[in-house]
N, C-alpha and C. Protein backbone atom coordinates (compact mmCIF):
# COMPACT_ATOMS: atom_id res chain seq x y z
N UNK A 1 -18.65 22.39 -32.81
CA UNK A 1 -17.50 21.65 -32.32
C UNK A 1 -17.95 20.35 -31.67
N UNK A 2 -16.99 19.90 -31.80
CA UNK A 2 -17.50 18.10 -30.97
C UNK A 2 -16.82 17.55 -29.64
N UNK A 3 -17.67 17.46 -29.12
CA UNK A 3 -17.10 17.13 -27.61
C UNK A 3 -16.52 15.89 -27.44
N UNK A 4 -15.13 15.99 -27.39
CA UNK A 4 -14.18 14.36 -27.16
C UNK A 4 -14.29 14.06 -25.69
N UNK A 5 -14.15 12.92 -25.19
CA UNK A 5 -14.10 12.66 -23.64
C UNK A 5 -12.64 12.10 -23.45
N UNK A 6 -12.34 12.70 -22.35
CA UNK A 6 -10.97 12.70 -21.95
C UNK A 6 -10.65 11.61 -21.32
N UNK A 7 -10.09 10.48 -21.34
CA UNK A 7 -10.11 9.20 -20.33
C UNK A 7 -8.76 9.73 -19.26
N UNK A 8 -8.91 9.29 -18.48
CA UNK A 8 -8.61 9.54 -16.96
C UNK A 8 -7.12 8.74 -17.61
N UNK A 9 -5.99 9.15 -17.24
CA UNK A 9 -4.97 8.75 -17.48
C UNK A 9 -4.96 7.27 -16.39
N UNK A 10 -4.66 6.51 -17.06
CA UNK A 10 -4.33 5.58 -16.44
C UNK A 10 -2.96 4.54 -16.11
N UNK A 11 -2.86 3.95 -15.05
CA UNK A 11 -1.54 3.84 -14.16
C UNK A 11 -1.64 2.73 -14.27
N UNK A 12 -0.32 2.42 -15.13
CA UNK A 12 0.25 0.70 -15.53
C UNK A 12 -0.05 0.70 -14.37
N UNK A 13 -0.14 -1.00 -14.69
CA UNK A 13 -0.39 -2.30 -13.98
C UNK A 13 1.04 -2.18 -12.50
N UNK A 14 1.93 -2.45 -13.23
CA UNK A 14 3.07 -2.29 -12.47
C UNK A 14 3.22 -1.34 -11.62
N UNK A 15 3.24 -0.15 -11.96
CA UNK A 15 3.47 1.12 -11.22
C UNK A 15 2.12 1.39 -9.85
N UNK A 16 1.03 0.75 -10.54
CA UNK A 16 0.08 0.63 -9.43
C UNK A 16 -0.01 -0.23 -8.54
N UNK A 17 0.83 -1.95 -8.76
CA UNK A 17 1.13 -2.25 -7.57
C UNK A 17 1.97 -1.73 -6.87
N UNK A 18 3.18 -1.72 -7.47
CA UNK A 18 3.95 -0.90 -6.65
C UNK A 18 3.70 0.22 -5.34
N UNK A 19 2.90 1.06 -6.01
CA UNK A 19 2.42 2.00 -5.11
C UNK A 19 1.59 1.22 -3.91
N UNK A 20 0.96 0.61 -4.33
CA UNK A 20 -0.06 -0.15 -3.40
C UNK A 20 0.99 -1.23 -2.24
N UNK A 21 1.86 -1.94 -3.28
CA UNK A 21 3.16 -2.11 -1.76
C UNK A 21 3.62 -1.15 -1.32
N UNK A 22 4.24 0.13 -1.12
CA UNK A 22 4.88 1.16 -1.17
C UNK A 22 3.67 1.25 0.36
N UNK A 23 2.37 1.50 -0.10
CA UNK A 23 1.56 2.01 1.25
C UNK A 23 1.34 0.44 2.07
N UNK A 24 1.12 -0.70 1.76
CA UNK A 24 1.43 -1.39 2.68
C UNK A 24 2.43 -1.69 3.44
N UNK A 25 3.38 -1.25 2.75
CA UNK A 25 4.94 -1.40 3.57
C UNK A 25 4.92 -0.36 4.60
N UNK A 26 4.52 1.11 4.28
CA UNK A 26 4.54 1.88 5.31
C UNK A 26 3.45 1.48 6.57
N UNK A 27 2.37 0.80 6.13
CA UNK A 27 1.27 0.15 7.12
C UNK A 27 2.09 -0.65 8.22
N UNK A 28 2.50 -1.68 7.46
CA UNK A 28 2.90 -2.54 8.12
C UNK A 28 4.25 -1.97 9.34
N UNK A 29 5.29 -0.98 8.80
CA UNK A 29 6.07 -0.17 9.07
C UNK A 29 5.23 0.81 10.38
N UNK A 30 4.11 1.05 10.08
CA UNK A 30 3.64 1.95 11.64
C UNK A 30 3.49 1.02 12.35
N UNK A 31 2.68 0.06 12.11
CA UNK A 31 2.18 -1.07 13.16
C UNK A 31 3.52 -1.11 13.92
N UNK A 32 4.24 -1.76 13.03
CA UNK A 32 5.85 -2.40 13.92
C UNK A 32 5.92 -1.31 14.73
N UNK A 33 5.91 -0.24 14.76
CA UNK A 33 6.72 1.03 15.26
C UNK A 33 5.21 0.92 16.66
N UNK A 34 4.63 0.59 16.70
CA UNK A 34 3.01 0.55 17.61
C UNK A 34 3.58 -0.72 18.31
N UNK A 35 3.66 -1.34 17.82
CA UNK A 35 3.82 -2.42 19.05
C UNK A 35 5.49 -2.61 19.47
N UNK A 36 6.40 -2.11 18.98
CA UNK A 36 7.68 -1.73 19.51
C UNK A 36 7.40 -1.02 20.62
N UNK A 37 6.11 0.42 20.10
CA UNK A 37 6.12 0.93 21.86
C UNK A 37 5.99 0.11 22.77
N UNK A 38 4.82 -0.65 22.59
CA UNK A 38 4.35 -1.25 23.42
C UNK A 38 5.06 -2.52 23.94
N UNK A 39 6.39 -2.72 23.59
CA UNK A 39 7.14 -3.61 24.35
C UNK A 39 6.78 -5.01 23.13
N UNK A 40 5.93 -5.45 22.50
CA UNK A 40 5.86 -6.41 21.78
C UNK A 40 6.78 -6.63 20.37
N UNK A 41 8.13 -6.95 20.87
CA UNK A 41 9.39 -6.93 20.01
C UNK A 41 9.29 -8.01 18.87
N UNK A 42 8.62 -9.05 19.17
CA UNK A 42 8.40 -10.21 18.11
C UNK A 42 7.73 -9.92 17.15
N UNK A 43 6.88 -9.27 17.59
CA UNK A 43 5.46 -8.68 16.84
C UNK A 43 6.11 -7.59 16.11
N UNK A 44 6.78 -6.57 16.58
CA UNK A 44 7.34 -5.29 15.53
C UNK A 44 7.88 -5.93 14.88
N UNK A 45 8.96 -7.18 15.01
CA UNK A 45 10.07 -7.29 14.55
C UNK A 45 9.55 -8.40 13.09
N UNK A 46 8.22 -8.78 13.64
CA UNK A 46 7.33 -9.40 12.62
C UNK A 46 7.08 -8.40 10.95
N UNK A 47 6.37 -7.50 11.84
CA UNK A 47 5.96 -6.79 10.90
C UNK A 47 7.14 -5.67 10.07
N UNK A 48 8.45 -5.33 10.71
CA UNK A 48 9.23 -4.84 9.89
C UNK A 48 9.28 -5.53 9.45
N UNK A 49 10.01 -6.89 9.07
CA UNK A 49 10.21 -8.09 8.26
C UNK A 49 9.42 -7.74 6.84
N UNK A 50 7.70 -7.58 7.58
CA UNK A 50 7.03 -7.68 6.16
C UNK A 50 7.13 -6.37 5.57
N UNK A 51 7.46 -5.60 5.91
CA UNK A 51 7.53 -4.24 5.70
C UNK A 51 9.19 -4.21 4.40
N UNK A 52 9.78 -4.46 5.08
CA UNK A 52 11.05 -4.81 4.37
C UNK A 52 11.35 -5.63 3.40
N UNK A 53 10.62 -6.43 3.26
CA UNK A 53 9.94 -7.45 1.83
C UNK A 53 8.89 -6.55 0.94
N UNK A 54 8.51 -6.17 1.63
CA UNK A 54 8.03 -5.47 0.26
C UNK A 54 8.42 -4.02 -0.25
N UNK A 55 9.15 -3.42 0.52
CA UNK A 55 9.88 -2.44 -0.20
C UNK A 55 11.23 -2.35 0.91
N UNK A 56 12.20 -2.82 0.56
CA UNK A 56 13.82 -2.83 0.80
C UNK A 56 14.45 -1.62 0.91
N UNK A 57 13.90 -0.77 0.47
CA UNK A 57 14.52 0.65 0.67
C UNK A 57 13.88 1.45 1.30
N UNK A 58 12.62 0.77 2.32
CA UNK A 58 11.60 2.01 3.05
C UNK A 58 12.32 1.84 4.57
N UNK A 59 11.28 2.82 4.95
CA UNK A 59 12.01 2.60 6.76
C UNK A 59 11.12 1.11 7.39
N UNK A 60 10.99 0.83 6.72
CA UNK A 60 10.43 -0.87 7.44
C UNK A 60 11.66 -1.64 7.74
N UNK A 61 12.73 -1.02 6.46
CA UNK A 61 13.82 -2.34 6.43
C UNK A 61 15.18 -1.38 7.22
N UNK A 62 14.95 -0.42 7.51
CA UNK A 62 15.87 -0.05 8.47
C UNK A 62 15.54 -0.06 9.82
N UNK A 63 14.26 -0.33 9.69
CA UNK A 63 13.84 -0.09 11.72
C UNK A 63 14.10 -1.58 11.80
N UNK A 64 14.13 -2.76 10.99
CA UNK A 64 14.34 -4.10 10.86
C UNK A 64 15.96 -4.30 11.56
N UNK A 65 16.52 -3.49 10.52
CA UNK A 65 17.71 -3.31 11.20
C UNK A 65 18.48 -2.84 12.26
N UNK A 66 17.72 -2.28 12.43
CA UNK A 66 18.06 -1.47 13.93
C UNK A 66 17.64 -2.52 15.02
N UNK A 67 16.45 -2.99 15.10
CA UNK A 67 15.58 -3.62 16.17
C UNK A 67 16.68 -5.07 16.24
N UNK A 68 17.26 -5.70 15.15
CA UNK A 68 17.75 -6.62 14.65
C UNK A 68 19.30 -6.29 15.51
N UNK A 69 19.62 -4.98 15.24
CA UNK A 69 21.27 -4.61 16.12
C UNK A 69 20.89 -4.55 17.66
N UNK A 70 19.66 -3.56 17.86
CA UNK A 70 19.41 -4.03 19.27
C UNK A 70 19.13 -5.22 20.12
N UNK A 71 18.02 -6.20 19.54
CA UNK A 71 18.41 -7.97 19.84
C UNK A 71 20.08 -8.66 20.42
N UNK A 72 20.84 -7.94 19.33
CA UNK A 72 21.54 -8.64 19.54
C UNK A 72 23.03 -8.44 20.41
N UNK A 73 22.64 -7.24 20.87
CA UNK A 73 23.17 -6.52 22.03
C UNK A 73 22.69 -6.98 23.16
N UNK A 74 21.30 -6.86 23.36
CA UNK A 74 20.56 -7.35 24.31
C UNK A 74 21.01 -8.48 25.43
N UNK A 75 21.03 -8.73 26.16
CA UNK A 75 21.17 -10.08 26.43
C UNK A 75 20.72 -9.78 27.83
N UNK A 76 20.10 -10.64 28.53
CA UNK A 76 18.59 -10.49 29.37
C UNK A 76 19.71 -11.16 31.10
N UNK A 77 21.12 -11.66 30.90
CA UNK A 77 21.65 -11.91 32.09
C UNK A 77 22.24 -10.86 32.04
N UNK A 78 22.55 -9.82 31.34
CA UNK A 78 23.85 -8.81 32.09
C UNK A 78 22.59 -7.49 32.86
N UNK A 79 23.28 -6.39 32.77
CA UNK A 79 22.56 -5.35 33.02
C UNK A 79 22.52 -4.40 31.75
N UNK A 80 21.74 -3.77 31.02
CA UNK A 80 21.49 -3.08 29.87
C UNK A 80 20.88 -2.20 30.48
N UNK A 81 21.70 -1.18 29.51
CA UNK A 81 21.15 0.22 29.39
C UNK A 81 19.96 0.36 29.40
């Protein structure tokens, strides 16, 4: 019998960036969520942004939104919750 070699299935072009935004979006998506703790709102609100550009339907672009509803509640003369 003759031994064929099996090539490693390989992952369009497309589908592999994708994935590869997919995990930078979530990167970028913890960071934001890291420096949100830490009080640095420009900076989260930075990095959801990029998070949300590159995948629109991850939680990058809803914590965007959220952080984005809280801003604008905010307002630094009254008293807040």
């Amino acid at each position: 019998m003759e031994k064929r070699k099996i090539k490693a299935r390989q992952i369009p072009e497309t589908e592999q960036s994708s994935q590869d935004n997919n995990e930078l979006a979530h990167k970028y998506y913890v960071e934001g969520a890291e420096a949100w703790r830490n009080g640095d709102r420009k900076r989260a609100m930075t990095l959801y942004s990029m998070s949300a550009n590159l995948n629109p339907d991850g939680p990058g672009a809803q914590a965007l939104k959220m952080t984005e509803d809280i801003m604008s509640f905010f307002d630094p003369n009254q008293l807040n919750p």
